[in-house]
C-alpha atoms as a PDB file:
ATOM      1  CA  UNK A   1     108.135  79.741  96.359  1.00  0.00           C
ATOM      2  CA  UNK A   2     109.349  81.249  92.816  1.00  0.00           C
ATOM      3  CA  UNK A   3     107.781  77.916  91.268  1.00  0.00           C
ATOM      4  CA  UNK A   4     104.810  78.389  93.061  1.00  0.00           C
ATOM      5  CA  UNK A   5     104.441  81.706  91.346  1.00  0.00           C
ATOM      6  CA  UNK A   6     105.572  80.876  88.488  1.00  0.00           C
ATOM      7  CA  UNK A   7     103.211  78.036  87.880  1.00  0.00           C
ATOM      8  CA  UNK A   8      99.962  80.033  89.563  1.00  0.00           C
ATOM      9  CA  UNK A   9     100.712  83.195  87.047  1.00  0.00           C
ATOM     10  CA  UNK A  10     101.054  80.711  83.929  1.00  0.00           C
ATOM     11  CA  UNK A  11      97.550  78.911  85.367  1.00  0.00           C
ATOM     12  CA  UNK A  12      95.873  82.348  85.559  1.00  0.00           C
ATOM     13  CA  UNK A  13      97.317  83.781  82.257  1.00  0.00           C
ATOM     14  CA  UNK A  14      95.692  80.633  80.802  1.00  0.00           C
ATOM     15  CA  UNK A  15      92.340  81.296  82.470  1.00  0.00           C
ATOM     16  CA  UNK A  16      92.498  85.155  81.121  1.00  0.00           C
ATOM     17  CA  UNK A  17      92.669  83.863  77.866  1.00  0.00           C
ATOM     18  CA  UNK A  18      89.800  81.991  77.839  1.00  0.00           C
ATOM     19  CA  UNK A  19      86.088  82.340  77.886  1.00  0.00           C
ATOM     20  CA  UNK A  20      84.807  81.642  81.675  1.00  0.00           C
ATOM     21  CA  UNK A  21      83.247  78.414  82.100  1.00  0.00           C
ATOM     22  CA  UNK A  22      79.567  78.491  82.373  1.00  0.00           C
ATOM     23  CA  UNK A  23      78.470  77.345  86.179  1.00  0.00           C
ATOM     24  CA  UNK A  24      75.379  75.710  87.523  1.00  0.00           C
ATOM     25  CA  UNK A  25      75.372  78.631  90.049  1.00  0.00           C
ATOM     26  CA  UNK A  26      78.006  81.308  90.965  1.00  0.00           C
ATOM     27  CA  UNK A  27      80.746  80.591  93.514  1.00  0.00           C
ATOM     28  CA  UNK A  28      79.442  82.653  96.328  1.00  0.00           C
ATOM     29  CA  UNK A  29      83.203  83.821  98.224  1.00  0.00           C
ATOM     30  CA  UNK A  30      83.768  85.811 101.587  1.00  0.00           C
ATOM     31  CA  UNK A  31      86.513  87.552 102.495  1.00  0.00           C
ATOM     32  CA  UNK A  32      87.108  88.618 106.068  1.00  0.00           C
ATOM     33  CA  UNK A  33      90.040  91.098 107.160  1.00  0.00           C
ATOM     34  CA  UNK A  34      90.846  92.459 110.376  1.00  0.00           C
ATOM     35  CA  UNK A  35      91.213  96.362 109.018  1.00  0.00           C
ATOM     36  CA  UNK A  36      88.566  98.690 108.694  1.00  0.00           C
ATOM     37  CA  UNK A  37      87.282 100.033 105.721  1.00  0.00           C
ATOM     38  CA  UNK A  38      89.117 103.568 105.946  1.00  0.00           C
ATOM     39  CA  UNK A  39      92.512 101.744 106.097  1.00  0.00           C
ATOM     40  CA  UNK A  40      93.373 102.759 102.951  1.00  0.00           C
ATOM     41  CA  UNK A  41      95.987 100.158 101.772  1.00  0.00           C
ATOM     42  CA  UNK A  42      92.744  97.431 101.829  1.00  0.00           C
ATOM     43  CA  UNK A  43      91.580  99.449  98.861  1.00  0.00           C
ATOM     44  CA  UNK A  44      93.903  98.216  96.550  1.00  0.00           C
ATOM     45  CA  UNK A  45      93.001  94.771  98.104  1.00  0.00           C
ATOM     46  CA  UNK A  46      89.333  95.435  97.592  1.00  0.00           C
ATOM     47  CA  UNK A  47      89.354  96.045  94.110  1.00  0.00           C
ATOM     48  CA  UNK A  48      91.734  93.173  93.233  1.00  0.00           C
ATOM     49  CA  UNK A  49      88.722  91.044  94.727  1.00  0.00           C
ATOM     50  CA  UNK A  50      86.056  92.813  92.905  1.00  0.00           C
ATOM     51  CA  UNK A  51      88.157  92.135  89.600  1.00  0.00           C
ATOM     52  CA  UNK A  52      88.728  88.216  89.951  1.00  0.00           C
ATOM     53  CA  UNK A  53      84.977  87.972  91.350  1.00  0.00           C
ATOM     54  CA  UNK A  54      83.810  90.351  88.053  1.00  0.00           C
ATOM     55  CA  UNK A  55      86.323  88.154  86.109  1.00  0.00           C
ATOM     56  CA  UNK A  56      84.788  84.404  86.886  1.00  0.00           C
ATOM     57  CA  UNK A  57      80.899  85.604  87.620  1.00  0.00           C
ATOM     58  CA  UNK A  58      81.092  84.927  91.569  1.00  0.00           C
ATOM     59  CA  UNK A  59      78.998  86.353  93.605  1.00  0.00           C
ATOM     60  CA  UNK A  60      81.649  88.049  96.792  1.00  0.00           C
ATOM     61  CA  UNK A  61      81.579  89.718  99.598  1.00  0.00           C
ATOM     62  CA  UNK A  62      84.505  91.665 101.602  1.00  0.00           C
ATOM     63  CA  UNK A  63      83.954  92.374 105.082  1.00  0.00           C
ATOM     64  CA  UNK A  64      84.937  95.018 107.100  1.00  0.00           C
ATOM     65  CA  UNK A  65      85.355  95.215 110.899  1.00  0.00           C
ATOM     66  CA  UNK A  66      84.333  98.517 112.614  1.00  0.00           C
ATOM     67  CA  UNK A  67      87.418  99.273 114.422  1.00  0.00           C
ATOM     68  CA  UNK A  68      90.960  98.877 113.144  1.00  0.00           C
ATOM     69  CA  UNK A  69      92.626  95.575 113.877  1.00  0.00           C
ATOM     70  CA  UNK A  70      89.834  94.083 116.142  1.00  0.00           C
ATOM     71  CA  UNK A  71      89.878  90.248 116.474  1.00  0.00           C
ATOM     72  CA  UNK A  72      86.623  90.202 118.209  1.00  0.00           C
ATOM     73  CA  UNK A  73      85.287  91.910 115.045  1.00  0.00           C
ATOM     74  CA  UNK A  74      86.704  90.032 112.736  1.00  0.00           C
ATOM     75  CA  UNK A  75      86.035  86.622 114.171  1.00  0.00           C
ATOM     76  CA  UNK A  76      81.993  87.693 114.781  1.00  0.00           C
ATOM     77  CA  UNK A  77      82.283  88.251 111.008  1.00  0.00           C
ATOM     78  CA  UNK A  78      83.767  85.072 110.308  1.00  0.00           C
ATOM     79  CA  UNK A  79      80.802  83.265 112.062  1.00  0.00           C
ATOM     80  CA  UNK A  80      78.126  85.201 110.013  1.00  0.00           C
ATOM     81  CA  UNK A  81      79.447  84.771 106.941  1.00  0.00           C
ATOM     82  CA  UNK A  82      80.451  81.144 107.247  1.00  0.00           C
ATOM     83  CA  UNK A  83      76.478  80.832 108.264  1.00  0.00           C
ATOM     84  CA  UNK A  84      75.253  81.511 104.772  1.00  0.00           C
ATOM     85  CA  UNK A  85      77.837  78.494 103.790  1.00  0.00           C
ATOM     86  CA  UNK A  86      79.769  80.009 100.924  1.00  0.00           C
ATOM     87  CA  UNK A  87      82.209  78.150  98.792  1.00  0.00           C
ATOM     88  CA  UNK A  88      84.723  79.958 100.152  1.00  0.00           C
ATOM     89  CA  UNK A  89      86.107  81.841 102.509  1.00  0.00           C
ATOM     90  CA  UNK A  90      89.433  84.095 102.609  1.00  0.00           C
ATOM     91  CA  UNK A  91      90.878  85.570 105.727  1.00  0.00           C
ATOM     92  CA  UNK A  92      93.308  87.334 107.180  1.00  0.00           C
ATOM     93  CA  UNK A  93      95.314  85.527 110.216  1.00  0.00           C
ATOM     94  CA  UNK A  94      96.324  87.874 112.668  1.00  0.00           C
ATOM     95  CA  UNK A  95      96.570  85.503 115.806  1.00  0.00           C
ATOM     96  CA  UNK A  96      97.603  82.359 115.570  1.00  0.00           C
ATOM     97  CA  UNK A  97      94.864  81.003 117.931  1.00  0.00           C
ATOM     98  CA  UNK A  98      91.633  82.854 117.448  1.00  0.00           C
ATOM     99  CA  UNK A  99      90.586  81.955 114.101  1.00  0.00           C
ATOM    100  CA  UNK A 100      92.028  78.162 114.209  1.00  0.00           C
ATOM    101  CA  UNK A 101      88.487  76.948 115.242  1.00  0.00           C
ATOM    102  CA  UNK A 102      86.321  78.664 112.785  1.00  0.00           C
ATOM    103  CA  UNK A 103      88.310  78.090 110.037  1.00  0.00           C
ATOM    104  CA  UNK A 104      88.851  74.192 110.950  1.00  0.00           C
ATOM    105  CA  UNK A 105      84.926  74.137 111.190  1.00  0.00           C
ATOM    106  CA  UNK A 106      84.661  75.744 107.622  1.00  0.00           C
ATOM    107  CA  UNK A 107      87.438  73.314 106.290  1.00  0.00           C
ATOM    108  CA  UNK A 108      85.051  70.437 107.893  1.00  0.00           C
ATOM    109  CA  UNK A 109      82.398  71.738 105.855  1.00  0.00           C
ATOM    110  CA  UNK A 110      84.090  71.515 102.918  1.00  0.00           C
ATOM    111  CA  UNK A 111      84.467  75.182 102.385  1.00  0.00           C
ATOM    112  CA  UNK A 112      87.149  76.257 100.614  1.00  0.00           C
ATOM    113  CA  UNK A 113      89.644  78.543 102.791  1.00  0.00           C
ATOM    114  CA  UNK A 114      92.313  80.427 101.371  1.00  0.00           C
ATOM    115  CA  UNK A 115      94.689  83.078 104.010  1.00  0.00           C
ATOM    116  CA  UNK A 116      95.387  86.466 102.115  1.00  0.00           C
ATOM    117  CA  UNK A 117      97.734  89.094 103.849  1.00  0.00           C
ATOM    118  CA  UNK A 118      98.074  87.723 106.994  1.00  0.00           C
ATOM    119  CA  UNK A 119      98.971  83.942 108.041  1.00  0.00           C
ATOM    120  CA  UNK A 120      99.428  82.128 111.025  1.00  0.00           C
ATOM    121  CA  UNK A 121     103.566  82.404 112.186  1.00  0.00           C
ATOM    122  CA  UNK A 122     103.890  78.555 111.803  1.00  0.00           C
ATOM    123  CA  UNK A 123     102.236  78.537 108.180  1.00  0.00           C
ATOM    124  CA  UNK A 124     100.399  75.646 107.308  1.00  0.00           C
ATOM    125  CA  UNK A 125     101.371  74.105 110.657  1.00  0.00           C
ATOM    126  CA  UNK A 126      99.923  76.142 112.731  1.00  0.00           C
ATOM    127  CA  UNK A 127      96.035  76.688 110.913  1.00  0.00           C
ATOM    128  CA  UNK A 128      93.917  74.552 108.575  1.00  0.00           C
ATOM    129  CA  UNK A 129      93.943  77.340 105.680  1.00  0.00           C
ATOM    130  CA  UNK A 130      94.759  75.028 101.821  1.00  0.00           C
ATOM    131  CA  UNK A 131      97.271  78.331 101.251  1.00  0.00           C
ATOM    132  CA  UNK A 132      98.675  81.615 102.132  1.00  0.00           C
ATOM    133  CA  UNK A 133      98.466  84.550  99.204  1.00  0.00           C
ATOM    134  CA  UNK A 134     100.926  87.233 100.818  1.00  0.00           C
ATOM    135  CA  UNK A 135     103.971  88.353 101.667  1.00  0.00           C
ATOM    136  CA  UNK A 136     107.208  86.981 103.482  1.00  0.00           C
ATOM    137  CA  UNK A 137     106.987  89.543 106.710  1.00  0.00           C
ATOM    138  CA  UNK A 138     110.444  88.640 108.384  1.00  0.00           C
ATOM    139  CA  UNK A 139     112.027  88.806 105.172  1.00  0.00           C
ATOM    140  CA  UNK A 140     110.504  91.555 104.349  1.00  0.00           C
ATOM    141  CA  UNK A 141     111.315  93.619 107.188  1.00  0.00           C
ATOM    142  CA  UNK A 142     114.959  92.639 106.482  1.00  0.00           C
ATOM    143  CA  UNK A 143     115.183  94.100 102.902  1.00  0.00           C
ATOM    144  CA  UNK A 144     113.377  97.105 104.401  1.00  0.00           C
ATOM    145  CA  UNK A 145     116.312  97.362 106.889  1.00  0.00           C
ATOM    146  CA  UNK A 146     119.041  96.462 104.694  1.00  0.00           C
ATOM    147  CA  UNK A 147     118.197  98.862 102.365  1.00  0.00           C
ATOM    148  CA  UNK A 148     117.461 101.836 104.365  1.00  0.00           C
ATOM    149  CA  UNK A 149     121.086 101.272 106.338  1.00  0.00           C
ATOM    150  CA  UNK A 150     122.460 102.372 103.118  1.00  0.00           C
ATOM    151  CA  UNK A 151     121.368 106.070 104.077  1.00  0.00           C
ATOM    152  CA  UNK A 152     122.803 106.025 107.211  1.00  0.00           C
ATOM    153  CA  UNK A 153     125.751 108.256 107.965  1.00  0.00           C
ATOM    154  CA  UNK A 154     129.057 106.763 107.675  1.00  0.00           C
ATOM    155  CA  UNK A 155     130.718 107.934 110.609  1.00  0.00           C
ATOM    156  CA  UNK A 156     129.351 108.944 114.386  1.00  0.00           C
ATOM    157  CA  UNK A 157     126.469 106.765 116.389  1.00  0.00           C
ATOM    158  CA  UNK A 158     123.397 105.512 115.065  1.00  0.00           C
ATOM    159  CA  UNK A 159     119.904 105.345 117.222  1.00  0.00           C
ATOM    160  CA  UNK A 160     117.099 103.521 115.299  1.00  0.00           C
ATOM    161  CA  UNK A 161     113.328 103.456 116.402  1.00  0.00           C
ATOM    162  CA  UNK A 162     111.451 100.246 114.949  1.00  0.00           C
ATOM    163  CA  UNK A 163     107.478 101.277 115.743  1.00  0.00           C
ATOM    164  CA  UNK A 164     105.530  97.449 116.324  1.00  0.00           C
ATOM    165  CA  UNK A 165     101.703  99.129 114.611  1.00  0.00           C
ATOM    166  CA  UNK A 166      99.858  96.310 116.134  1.00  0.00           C
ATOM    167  CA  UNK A 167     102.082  94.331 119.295  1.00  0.00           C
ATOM    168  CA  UNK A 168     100.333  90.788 119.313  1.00  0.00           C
ATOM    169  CA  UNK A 169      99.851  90.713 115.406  1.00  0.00           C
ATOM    170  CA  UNK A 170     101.512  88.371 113.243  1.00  0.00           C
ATOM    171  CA  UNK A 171     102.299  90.407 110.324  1.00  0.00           C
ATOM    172  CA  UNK A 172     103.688  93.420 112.486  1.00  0.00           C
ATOM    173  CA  UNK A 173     105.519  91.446 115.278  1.00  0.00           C
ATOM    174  CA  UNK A 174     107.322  89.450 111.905  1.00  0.00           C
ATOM    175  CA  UNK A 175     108.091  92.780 110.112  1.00  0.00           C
ATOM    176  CA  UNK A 176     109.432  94.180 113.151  1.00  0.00           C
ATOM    177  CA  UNK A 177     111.292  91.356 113.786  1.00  0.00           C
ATOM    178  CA  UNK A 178     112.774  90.988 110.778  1.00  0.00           C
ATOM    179  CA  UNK A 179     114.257  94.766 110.665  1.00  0.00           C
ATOM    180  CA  UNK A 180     115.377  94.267 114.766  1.00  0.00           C
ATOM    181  CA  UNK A 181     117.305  90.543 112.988  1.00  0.00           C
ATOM    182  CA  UNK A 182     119.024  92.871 110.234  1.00  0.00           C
ATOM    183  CA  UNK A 183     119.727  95.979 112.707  1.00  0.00           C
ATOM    184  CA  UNK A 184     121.417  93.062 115.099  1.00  0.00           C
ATOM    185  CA  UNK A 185     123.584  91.735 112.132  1.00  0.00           C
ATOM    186  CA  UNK A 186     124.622  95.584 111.295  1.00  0.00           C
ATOM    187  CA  UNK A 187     125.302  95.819 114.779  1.00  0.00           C
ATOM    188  CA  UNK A 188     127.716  93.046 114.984  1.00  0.00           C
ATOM    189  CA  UNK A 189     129.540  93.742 111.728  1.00  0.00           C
ATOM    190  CA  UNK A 190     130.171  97.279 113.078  1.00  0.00           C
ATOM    191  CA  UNK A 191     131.447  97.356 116.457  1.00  0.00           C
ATOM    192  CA  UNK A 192     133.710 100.236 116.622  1.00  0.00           C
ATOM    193  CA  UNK A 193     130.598 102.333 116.186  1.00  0.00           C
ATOM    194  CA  UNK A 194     127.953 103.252 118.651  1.00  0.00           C
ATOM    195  CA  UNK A 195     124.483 101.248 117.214  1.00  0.00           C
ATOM    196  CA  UNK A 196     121.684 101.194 119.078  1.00  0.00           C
ATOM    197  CA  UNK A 197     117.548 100.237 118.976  1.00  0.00           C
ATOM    198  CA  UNK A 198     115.009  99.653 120.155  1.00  0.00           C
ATOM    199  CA  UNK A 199     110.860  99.021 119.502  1.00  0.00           C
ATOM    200  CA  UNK A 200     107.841 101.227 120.304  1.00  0.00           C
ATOM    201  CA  UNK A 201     104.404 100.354 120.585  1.00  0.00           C
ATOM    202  CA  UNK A 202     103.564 103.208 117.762  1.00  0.00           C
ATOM    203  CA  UNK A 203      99.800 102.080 116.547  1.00  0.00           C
ATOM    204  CA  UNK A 204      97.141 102.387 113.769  1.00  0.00           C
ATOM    205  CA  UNK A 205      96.166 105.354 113.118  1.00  0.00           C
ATOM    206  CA  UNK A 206      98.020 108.132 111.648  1.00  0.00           C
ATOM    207  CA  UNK A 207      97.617 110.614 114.510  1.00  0.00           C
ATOM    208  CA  UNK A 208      98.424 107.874 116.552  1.00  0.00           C
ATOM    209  CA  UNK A 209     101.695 107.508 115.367  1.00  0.00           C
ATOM    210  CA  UNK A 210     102.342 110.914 114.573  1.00  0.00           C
ATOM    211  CA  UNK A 211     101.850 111.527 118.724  1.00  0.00           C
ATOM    212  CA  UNK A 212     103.750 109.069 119.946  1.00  0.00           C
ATOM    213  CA  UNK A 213     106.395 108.994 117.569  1.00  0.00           C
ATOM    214  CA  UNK A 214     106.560 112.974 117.690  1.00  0.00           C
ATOM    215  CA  UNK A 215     106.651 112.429 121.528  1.00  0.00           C
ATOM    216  CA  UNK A 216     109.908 110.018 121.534  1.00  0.00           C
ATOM    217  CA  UNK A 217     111.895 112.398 119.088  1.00  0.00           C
ATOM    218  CA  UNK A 218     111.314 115.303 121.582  1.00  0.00           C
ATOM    219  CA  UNK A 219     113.065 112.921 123.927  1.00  0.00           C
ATOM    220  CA  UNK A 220     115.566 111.354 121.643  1.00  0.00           C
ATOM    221  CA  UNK A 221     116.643 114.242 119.337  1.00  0.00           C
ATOM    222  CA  UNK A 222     119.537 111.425 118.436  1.00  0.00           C
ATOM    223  CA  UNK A 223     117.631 109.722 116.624  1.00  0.00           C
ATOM    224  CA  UNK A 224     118.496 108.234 112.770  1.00  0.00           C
ATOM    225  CA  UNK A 225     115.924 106.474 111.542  1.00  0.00           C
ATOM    226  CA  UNK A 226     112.550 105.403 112.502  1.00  0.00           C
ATOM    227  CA  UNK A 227     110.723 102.385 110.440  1.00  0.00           C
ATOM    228  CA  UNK A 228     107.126 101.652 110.437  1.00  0.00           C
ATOM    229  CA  UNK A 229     105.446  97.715 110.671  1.00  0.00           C
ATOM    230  CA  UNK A 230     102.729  99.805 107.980  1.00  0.00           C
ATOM    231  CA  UNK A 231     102.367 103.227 105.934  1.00  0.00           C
ATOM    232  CA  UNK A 232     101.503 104.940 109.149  1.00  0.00           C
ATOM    233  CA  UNK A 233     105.169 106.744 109.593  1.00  0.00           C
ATOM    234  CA  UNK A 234     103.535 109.058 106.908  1.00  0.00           C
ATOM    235  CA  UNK A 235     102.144 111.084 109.792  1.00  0.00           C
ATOM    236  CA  UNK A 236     105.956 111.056 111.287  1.00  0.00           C
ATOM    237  CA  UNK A 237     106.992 112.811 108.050  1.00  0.00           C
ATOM    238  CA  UNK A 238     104.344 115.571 108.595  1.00  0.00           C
ATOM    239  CA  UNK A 239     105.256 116.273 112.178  1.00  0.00           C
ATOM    240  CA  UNK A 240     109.176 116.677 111.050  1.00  0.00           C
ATOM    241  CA  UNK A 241     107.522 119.151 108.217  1.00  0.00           C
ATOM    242  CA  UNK A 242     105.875 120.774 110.854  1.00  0.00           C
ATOM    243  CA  UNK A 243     108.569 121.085 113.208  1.00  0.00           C
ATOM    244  CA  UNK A 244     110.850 122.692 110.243  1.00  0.00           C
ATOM    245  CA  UNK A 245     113.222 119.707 110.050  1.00  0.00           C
ATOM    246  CA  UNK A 246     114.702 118.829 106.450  1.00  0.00           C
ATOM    247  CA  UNK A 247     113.834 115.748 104.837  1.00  0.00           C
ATOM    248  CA  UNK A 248     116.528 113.302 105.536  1.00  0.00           C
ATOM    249  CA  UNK A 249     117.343 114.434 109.170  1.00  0.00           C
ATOM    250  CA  UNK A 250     115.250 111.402 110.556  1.00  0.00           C
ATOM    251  CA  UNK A 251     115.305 108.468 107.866  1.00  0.00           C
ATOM    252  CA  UNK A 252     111.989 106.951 107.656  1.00  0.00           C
ATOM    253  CA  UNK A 253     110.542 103.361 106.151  1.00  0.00           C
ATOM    254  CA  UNK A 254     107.412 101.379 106.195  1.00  0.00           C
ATOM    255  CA  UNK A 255     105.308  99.576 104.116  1.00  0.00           C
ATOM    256  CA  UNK A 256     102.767  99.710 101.649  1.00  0.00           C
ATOM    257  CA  UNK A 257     102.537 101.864  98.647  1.00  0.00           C
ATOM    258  CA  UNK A 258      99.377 104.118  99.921  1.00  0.00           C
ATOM    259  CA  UNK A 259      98.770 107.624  98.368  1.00  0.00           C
ATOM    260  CA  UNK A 260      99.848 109.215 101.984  1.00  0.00           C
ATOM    261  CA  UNK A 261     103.117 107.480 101.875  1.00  0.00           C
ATOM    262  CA  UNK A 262     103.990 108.184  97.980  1.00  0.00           C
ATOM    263  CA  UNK A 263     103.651 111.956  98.586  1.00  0.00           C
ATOM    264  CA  UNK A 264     106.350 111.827 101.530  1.00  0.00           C
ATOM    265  CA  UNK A 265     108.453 109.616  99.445  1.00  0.00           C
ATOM    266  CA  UNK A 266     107.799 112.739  96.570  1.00  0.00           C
ATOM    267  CA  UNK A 267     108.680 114.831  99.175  1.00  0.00           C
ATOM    268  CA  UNK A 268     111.720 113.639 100.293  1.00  0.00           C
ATOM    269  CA  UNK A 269     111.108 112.219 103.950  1.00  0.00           C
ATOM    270  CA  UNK A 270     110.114 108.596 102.969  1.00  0.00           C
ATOM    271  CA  UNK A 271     113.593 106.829 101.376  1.00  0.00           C
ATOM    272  CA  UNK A 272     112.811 103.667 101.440  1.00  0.00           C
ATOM    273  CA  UNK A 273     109.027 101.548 101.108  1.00  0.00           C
ATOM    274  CA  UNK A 274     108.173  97.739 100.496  1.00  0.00           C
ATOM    275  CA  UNK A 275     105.530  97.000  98.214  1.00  0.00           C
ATOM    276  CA  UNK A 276     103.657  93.796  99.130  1.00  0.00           C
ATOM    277  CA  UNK A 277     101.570  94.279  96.090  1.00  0.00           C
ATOM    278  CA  UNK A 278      97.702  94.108  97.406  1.00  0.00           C
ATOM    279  CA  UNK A 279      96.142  93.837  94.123  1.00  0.00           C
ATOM    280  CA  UNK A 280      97.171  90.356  93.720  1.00  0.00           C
ATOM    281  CA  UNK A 281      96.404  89.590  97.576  1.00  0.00           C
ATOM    282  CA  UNK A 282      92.555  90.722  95.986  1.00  0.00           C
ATOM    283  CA  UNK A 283      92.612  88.472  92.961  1.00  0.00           C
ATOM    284  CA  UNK A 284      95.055  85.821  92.989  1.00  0.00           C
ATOM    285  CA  UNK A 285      92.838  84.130  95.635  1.00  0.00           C
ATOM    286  CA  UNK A 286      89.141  83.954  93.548  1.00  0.00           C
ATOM    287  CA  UNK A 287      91.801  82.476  90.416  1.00  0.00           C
ATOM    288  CA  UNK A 288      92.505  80.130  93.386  1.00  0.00           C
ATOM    289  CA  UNK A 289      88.934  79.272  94.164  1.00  0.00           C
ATOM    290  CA  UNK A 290      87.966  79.335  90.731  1.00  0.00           C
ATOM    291  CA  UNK A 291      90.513  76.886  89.791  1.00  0.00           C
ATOM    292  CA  UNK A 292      89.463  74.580  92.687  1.00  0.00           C
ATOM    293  CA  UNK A 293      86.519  74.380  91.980  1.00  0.00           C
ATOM    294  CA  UNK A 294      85.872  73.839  87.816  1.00  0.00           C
ATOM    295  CA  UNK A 295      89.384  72.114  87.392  1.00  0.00           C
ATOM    296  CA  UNK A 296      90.155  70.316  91.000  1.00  0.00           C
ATOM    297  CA  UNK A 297      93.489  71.996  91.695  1.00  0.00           C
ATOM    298  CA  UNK A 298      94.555  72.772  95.077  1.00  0.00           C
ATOM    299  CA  UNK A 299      95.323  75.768  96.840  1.00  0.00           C
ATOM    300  CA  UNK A 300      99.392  76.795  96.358  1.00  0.00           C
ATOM    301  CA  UNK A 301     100.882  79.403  98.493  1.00  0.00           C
ATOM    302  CA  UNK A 302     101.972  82.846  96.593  1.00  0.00           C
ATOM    303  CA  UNK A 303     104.333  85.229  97.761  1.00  0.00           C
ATOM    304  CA  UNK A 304     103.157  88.601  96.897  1.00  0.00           C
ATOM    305  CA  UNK A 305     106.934  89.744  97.157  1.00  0.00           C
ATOM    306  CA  UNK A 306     109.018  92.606  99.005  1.00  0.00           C
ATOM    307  CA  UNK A 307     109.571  94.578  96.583  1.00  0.00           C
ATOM    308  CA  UNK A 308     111.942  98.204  97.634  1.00  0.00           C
ATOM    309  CA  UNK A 309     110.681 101.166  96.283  1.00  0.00           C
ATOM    310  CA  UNK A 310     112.507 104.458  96.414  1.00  0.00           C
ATOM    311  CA  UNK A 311     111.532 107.892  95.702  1.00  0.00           C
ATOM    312  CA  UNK A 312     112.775 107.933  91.818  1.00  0.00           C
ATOM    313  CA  UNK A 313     110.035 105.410  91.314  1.00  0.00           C
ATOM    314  CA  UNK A 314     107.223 107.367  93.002  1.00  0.00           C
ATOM    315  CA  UNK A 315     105.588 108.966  89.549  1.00  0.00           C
ATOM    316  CA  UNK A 316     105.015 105.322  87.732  1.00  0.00           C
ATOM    317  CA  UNK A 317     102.917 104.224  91.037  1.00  0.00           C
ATOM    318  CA  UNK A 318     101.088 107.168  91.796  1.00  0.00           C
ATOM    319  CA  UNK A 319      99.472 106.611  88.183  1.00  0.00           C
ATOM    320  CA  UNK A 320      98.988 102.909  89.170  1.00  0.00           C
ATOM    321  CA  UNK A 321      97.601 104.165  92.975  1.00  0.00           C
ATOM    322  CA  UNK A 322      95.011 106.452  90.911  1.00  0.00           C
ATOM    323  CA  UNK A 323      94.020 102.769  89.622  1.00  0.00           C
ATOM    324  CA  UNK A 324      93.411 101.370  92.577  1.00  0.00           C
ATOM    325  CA  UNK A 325      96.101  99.193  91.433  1.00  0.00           C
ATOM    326  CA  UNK A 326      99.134  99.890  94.141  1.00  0.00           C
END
């Protein structure tokens, strides 16, 4: 996967060197996602896009659905955009059976389909997509584990809260899964101490979360950590404000380097935060198309990373974040 990377950064450093080939018409490019446009870690995404579209002259689209992680949405939009027969088409792939069709459909047509953010569990395997532009989720969610157990006490039990954002969607059911593998490991390499976990359906939307999660630490005051499949544990750091309880008490983790979550981390009640980078999920895939279709390469997969970020880092990406860049 390093090679991969290696060898699409070298291609693309080449192509920002160099003049932009004339075309006989602009690419025209879709991108489909199954977040809503006030999820605020798509921005980042968005303007990654809009800088590899502005960058080869294509004419691109991103498109929204109207309520936060709906299929339904996103597969209506799949169908209208793949109408107007664009060169190409990037998607997220949430489930790994309700976009096969469409996108086997657009790969029949000859249209160009690249999977940013999200892919199907089984990969190539399991959906016609030519490549996936993201990050390693299982792995991921390991690292994120790994390094937030080096907060936890040394001595006395530990009771850890893993919050599944969307249960049924690839990308949270593999982070999840892969800080449940590393709490499991932890588990079994400690057993004269009392470890214990377990998962929570803890949603989308930062009041959401902040509810439900607020709920189960009224009911488990125990507890040592809580980590987030997204950013939305932000809202679990403003409840603990609320409820006068010091940063640190409750160890918190997630994902994504949004402005919400950077100010918590700033604060003190965020330790640990994996950076999937979004920007490139944005551009890497119109270099991708571009490449396709002026020099005939195909498709490679990229892994965006999983990147840890701690709070002595937070000042550097805040100036990035104003960018629209993290």
């Amino acid at each position: 996967m390093k090679r991969l990377l290696s060898l699409a950064s070298i291609a693309v450093s080449a192509l920002l060197a160099m003049p932009v080939a004339a075309q006989d018409a602009p690419l025209n490019i879709a991108f489909t996602v199954h977040s809503s446009a006030s999820n605020t870690f798509w921005q980042a995404v968005k303007k990654g896009f809009e800088d590899g579209c502005a960058k080869v002259g294509a004419n691109c689209q991103m498109i929204f659905t109207q309520n936060e992680g709906s299929i339904e949405q996103q597969v209506a939009n799949m169908q209208a955009a793949l109408a107007r027969r664009p060169d190409a088409l990037l998607t997220t792939i949430v489930d790994n059976q309700a976009l096969d069709a469409i996108i086997a459909d657009a790969r029949a047509q000859g249209i160009i389909v690249i999977a940013a953010n999200v892919d199907d569990s089984e990969g190539a395997a399991g959906n016609a997509r030519q490549s996936f532009i993201g990050q390693g989720f299982t792995a991921a969610g390991y690292s994120l584990g790994q390094a937030q157990a080096e907060n936890f006490p040394a001595e006395g039990p530990i009771h850890v809260l893993v919050g599944i954002s969307a249960p049924g969607q690839n990308w949270s059911e593999q982070r999840g899964g892969g800080v449940l593998k590393f709490l499991e490991e932890y588990k079994a390499a400690n057993p004269d101490r009392q470890i214990t976990f377990e998962r929570i359906d803890s949603g989308t939307d930062l009041a959401v979360t902040g509810d439900r999660i607020g709920a189960y630490l009224n009911a488990h005051p125990e507890t040592t950590a809580y980590f987030d499949t997204g950013y939305w544990h932000a809202a679990v750091a403003r409840v603990l404000r609320d409820r006068g309880i010091e940063p640190g008490k409750v160890l918190l983790g997630g994902f994504d380097l949004v402005p919400e979550v950077l100010q918590e981390m700033k604060a003190g009640y965020v330790q640990v935060q994996v950076d999937q980078q979004p920007y490139m999920q944005g551009f890497m895939p119109v270099m991708e198309v571009y490449l396709a279709k002026t020099v005939g390469l195909s498709p490679s997969d990229i892994d965006t990373g999983q990147g840890i970020v701690t709070p002595d880092q937070v000042d550097s990406i805040m100036a990035l974040s104003a960018q629209g860049l993290r």
